[in-house]
PDB file of N, CA and C in Angstrom:
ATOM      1  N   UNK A   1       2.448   1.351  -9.618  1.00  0.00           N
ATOM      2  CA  UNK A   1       3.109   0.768  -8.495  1.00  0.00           C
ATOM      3  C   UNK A   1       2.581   1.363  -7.200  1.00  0.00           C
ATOM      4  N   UNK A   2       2.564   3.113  -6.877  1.00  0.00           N
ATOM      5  CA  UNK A   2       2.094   3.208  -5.973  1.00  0.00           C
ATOM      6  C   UNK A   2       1.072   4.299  -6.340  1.00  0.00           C
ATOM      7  N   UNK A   3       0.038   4.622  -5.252  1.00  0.00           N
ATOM      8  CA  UNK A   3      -0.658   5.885  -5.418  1.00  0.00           C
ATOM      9  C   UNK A   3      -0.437   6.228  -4.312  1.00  0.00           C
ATOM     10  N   UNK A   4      -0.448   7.968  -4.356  1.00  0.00           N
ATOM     11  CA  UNK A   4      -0.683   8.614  -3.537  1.00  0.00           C
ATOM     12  C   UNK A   4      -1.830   9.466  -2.785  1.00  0.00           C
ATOM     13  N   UNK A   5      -1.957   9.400  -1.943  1.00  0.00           N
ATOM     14  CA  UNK A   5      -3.448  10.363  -1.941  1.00  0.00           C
ATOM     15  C   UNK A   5      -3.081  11.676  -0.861  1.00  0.00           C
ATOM     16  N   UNK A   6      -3.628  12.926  -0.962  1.00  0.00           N
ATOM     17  CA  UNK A   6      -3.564  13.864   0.278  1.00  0.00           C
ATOM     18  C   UNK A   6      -4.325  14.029   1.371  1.00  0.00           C
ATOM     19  N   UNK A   7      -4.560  13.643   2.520  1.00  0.00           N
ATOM     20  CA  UNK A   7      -5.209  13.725   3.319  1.00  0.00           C
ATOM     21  C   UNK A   7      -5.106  14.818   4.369  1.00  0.00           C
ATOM     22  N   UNK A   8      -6.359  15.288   4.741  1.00  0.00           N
ATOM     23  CA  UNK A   8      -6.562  16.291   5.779  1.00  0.00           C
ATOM     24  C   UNK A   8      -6.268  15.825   6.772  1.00  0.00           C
ATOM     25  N   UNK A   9      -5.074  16.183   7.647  1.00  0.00           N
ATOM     26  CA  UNK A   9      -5.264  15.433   9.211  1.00  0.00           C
ATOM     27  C   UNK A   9      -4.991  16.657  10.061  1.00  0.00           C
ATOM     28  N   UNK A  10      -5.292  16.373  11.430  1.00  0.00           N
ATOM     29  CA  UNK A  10      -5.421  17.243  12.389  1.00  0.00           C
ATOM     30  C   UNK A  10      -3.963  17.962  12.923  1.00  0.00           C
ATOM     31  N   UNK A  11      -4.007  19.104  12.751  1.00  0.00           N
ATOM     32  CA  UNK A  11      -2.643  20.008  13.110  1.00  0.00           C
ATOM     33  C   UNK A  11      -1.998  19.420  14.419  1.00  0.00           C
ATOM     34  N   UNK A  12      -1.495  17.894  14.373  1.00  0.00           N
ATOM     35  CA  UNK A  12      -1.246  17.377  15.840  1.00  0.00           C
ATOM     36  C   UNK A  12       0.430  16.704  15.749  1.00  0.00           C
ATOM     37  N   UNK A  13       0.953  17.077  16.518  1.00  0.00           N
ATOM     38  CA  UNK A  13       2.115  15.725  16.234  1.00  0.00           C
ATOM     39  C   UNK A  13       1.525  14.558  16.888  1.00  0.00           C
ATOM     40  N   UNK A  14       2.058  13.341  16.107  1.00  0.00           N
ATOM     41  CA  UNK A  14       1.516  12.192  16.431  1.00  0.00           C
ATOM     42  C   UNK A  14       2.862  11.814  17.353  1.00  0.00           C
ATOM     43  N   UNK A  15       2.757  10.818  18.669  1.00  0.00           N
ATOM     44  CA  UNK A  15       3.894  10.413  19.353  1.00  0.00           C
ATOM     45  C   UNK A  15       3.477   9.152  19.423  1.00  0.00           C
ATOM     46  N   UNK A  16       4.651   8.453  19.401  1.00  0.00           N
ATOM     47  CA  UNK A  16       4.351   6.504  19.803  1.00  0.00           C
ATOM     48  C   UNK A  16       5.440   6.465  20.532  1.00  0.00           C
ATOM     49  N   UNK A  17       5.641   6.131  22.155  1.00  0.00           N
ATOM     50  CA  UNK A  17       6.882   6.226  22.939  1.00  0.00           C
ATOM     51  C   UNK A  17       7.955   7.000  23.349  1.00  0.00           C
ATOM     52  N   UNK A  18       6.847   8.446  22.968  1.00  0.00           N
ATOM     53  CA  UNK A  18       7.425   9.301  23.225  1.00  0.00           C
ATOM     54  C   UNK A  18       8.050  10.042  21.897  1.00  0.00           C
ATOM     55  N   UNK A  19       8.018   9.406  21.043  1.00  0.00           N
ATOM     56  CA  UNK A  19       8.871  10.170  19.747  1.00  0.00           C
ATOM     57  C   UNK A  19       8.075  10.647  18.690  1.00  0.00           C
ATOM     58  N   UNK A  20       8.192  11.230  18.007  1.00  0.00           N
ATOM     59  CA  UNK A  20       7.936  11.900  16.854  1.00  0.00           C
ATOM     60  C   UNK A  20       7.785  10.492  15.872  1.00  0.00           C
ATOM     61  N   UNK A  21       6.559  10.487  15.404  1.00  0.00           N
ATOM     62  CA  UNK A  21       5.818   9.354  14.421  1.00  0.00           C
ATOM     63  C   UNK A  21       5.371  10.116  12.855  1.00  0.00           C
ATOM     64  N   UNK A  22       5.628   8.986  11.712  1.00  0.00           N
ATOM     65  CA  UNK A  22       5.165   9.667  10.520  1.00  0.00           C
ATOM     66  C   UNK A  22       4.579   8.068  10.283  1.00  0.00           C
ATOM     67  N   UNK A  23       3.411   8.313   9.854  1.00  0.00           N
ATOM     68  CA  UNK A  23       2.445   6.770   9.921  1.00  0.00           C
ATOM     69  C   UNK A  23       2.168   6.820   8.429  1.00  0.00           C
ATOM     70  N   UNK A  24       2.979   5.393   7.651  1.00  0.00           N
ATOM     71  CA  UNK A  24       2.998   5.251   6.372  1.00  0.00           C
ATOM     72  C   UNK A  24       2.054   4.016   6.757  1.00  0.00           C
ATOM     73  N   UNK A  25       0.852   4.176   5.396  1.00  0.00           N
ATOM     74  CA  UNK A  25      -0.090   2.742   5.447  1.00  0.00           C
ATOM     75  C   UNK A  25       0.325   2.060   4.408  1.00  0.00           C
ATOM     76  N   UNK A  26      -0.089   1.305   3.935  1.00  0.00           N
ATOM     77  CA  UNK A  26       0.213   0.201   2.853  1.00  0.00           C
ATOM     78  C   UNK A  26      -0.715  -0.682   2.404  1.00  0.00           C
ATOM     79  N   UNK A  27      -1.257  -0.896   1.385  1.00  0.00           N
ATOM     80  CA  UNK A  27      -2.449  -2.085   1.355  1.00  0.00           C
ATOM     81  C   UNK A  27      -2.424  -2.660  -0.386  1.00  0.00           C
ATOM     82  N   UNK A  28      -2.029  -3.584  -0.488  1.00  0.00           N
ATOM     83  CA  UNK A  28      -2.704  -4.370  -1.238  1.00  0.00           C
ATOM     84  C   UNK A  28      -3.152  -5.858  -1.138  1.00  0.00           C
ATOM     85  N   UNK A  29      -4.485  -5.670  -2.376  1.00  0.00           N
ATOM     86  CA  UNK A  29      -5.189  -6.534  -1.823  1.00  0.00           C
ATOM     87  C   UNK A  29      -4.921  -7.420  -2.379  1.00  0.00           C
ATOM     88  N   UNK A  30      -4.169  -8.155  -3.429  1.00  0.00           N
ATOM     89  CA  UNK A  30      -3.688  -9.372  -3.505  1.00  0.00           C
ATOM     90  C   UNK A  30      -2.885  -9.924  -2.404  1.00  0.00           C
ATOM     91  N   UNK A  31      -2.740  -9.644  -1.298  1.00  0.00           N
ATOM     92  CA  UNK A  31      -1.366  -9.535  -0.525  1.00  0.00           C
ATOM     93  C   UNK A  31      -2.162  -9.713   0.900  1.00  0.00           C
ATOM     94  N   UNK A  32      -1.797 -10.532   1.943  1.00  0.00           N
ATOM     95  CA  UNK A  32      -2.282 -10.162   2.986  1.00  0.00           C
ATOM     96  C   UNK A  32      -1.238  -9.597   3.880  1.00  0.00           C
ATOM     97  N   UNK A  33      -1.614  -9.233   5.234  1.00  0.00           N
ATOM     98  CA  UNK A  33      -0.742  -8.522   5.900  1.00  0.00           C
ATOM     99  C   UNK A  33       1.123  -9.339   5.868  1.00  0.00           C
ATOM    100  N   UNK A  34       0.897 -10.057   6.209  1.00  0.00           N
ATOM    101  CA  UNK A  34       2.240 -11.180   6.454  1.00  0.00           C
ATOM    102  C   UNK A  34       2.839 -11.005   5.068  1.00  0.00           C
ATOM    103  N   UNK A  35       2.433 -11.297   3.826  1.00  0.00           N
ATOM    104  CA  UNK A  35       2.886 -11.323   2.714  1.00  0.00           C
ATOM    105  C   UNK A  35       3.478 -10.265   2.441  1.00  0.00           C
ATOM    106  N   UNK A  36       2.741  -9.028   2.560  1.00  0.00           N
ATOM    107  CA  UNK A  36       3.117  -7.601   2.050  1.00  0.00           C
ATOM    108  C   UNK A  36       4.296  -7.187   3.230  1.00  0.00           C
ATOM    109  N   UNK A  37       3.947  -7.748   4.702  1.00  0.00           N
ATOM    110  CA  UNK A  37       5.556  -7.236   5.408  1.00  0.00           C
ATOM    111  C   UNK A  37       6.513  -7.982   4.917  1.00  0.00           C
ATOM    112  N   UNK A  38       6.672  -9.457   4.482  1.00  0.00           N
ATOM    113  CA  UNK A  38       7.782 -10.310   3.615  1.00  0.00           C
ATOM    114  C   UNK A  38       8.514  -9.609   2.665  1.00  0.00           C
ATOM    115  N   UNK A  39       7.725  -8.728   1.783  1.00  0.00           N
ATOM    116  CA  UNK A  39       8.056  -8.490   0.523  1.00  0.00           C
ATOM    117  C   UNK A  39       8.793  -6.762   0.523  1.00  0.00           C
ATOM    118  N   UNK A  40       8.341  -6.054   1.912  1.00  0.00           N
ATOM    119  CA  UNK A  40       8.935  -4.911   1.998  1.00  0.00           C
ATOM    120  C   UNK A  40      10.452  -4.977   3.527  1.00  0.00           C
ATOM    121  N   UNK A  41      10.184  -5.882   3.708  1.00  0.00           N
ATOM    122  CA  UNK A  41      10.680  -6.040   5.626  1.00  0.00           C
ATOM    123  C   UNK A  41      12.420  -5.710   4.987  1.00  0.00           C
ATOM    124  N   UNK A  42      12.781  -6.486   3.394  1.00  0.00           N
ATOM    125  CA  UNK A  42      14.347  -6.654   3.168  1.00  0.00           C
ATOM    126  C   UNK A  42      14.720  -5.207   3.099  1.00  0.00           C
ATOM    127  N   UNK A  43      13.453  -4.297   1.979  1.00  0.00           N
ATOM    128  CA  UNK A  43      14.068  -2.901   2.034  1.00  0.00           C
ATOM    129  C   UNK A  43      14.400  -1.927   3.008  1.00  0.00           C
ATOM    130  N   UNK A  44      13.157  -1.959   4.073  1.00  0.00           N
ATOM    131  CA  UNK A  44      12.698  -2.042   5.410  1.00  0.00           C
ATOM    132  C   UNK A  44      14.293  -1.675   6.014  1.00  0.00           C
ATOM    133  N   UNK A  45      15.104  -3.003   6.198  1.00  0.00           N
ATOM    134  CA  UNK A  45      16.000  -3.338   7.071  1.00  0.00           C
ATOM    135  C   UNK A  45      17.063  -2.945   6.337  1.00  0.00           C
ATOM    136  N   UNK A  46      17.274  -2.359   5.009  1.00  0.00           N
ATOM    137  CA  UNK A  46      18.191  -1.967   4.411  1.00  0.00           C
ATOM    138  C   UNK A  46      18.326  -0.444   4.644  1.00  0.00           C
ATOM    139  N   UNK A  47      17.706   0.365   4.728  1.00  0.00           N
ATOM    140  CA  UNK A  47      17.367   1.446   5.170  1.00  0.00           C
ATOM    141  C   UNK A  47      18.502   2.159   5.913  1.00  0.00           C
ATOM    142  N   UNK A  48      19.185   3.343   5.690  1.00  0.00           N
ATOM    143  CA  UNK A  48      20.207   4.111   6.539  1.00  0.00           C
ATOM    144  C   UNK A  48      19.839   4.983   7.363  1.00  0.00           C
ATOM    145  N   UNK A  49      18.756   4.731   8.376  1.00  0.00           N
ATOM    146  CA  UNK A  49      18.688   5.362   9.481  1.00  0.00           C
ATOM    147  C   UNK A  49      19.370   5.741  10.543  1.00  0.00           C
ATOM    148  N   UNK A  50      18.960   7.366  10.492  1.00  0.00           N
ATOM    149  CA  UNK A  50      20.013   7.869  11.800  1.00  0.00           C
ATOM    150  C   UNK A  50      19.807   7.286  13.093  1.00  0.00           C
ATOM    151  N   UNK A  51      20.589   7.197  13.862  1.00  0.00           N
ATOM    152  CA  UNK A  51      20.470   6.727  15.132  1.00  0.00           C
ATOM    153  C   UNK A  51      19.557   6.753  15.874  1.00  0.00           C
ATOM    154  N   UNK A  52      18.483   7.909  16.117  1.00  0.00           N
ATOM    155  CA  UNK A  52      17.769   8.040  16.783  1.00  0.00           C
ATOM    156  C   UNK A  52      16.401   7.560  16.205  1.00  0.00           C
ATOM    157  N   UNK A  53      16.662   7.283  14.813  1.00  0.00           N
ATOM    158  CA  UNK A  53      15.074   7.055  14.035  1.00  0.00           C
ATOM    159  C   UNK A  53      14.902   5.258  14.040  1.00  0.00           C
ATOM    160  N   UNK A  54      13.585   4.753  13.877  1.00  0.00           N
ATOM    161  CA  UNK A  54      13.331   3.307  14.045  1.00  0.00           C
ATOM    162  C   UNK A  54      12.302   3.294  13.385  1.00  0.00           C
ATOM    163  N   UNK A  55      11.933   2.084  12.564  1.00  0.00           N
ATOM    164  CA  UNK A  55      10.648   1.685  12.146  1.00  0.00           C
ATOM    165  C   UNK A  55      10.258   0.691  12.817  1.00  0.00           C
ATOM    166  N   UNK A  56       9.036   0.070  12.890  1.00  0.00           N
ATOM    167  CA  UNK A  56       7.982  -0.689  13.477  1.00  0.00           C
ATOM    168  C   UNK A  56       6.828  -0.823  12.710  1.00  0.00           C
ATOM    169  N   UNK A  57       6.420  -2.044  12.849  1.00  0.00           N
ATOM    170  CA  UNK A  57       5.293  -2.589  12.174  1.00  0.00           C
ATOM    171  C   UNK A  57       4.244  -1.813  13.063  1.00  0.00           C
ATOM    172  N   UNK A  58       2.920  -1.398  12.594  1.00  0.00           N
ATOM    173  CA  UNK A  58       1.464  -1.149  13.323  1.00  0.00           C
ATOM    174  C   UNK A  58       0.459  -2.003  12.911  1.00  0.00           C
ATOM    175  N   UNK A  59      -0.826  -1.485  13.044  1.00  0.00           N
ATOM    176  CA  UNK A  59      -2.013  -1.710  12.420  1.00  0.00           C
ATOM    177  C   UNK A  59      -2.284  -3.452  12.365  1.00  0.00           C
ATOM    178  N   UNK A  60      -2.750  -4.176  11.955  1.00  0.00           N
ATOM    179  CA  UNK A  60      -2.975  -5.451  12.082  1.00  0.00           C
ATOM    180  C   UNK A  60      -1.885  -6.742  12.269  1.00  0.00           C
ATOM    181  N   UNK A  61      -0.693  -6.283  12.131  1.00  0.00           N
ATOM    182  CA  UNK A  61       0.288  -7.434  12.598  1.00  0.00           C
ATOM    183  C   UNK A  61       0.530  -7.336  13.488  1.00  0.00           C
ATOM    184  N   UNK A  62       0.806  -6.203  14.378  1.00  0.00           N
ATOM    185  CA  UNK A  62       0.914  -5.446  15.832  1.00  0.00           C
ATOM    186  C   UNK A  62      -0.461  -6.391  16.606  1.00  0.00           C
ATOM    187  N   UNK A  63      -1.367  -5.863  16.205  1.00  0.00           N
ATOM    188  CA  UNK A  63      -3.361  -6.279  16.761  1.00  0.00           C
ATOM    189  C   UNK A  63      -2.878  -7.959  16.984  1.00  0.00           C
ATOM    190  N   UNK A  64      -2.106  -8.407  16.083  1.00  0.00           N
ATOM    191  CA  UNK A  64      -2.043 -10.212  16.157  1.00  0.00           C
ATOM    192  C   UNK A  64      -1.538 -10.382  17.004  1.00  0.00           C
ATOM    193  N   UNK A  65      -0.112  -9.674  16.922  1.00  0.00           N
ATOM    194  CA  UNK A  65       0.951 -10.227  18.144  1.00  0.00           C
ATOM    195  C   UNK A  65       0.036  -9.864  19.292  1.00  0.00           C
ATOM    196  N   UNK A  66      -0.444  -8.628  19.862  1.00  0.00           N
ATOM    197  CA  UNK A  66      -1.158  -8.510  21.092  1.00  0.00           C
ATOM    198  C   UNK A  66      -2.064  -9.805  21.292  1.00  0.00           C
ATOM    199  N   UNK A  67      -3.284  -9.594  20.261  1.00  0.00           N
ATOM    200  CA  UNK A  67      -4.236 -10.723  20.710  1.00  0.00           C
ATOM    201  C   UNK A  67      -3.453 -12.324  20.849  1.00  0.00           C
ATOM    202  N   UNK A  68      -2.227 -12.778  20.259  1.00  0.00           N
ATOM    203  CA  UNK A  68      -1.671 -14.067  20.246  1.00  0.00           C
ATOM    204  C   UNK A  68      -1.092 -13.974  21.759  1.00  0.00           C
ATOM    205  N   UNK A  69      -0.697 -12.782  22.448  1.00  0.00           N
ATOM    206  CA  UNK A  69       0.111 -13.120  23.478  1.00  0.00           C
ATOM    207  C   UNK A  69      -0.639 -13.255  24.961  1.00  0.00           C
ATOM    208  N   UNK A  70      -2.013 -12.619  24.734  1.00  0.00           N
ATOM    209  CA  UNK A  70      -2.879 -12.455  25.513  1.00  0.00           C
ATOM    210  C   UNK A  70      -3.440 -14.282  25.536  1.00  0.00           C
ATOM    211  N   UNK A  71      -4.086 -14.520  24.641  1.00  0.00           N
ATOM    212  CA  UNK A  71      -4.111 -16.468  24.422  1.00  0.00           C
ATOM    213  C   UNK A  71      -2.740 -16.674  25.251  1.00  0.00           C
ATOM    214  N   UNK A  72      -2.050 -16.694  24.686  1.00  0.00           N
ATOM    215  CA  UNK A  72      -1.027 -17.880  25.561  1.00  0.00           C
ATOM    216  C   UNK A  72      -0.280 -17.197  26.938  1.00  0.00           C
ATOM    217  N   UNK A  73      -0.680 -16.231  27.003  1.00  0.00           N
ATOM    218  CA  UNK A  73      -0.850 -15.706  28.850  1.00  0.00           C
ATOM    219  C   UNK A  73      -1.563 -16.658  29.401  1.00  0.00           C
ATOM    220  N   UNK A  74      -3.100 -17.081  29.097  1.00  0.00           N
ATOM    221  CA  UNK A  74      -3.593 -17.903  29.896  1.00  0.00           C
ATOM    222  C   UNK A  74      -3.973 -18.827  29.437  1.00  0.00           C
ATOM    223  N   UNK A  75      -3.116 -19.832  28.399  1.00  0.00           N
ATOM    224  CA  UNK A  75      -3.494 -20.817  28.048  1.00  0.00           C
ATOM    225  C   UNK A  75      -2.775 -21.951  29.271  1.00  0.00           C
ATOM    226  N   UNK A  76      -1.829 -21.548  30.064  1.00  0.00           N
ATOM    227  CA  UNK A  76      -1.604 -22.686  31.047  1.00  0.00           C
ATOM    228  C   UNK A  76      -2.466 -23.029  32.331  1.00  0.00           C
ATOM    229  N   UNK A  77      -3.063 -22.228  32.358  1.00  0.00           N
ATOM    230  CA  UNK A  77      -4.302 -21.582  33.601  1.00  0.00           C
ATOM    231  C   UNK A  77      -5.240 -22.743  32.925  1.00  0.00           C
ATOM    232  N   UNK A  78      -5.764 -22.043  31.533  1.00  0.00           N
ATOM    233  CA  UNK A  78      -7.155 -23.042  31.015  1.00  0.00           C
ATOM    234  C   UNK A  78      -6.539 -24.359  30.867  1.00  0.00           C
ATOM    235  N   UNK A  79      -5.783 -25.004  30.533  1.00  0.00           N
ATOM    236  CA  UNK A  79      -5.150 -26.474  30.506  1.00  0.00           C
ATOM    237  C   UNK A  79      -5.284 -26.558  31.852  1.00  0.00           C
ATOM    238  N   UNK A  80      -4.740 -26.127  32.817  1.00  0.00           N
ATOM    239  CA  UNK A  80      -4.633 -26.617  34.011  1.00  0.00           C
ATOM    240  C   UNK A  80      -6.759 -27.014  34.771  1.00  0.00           C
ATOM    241  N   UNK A  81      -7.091 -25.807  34.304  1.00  0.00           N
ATOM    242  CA  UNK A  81      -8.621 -25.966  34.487  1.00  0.00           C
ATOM    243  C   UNK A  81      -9.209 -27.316  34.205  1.00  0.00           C
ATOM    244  N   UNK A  82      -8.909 -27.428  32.754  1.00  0.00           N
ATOM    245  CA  UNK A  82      -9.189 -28.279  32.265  1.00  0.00           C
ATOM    246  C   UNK A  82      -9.343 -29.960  32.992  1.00  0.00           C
TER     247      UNK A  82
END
């Protein structure tokens, strides 16, 4: 079901908005990104987090939403060009 691996990383705290980050990856490859957040998002949101803690999607669904919002920033500009 899962593997684990140990990795060397740099004696750093990682911050995203200021807070204290622990960066879990995930990959399988029958699965593309969308599929594999579907299939974890219910446990995800079931989760009893303390108040101050939050999860968030990264890595390539994050990259979409940016690049999708950047397109339709100036898709009324290029229609209008048009």
């Amino acid at each position: 079901m899962a593997r684990l691996d140990l990795v060397s990383e740099p004696a750093v705290i990682q911050k995203r908005d200021l807070q204290t980050t622990i960066t879990i990856v995930a990959r399988n490859p029958a699965l593309t990104a969308e599929e594999l957040v579907a299939a974890v998002r219910p446990t995800l949101d079931a989760l009893a987090l303390p108040p101050q803690a939050r999860w968030w999607l990264g890595g390539e669904i994050e990259e979409n939403a940016v690049a999708t919002e950047a397109v339709f920033a100036f898709l009324p500009l290029c229609m209008l060009m048009i």
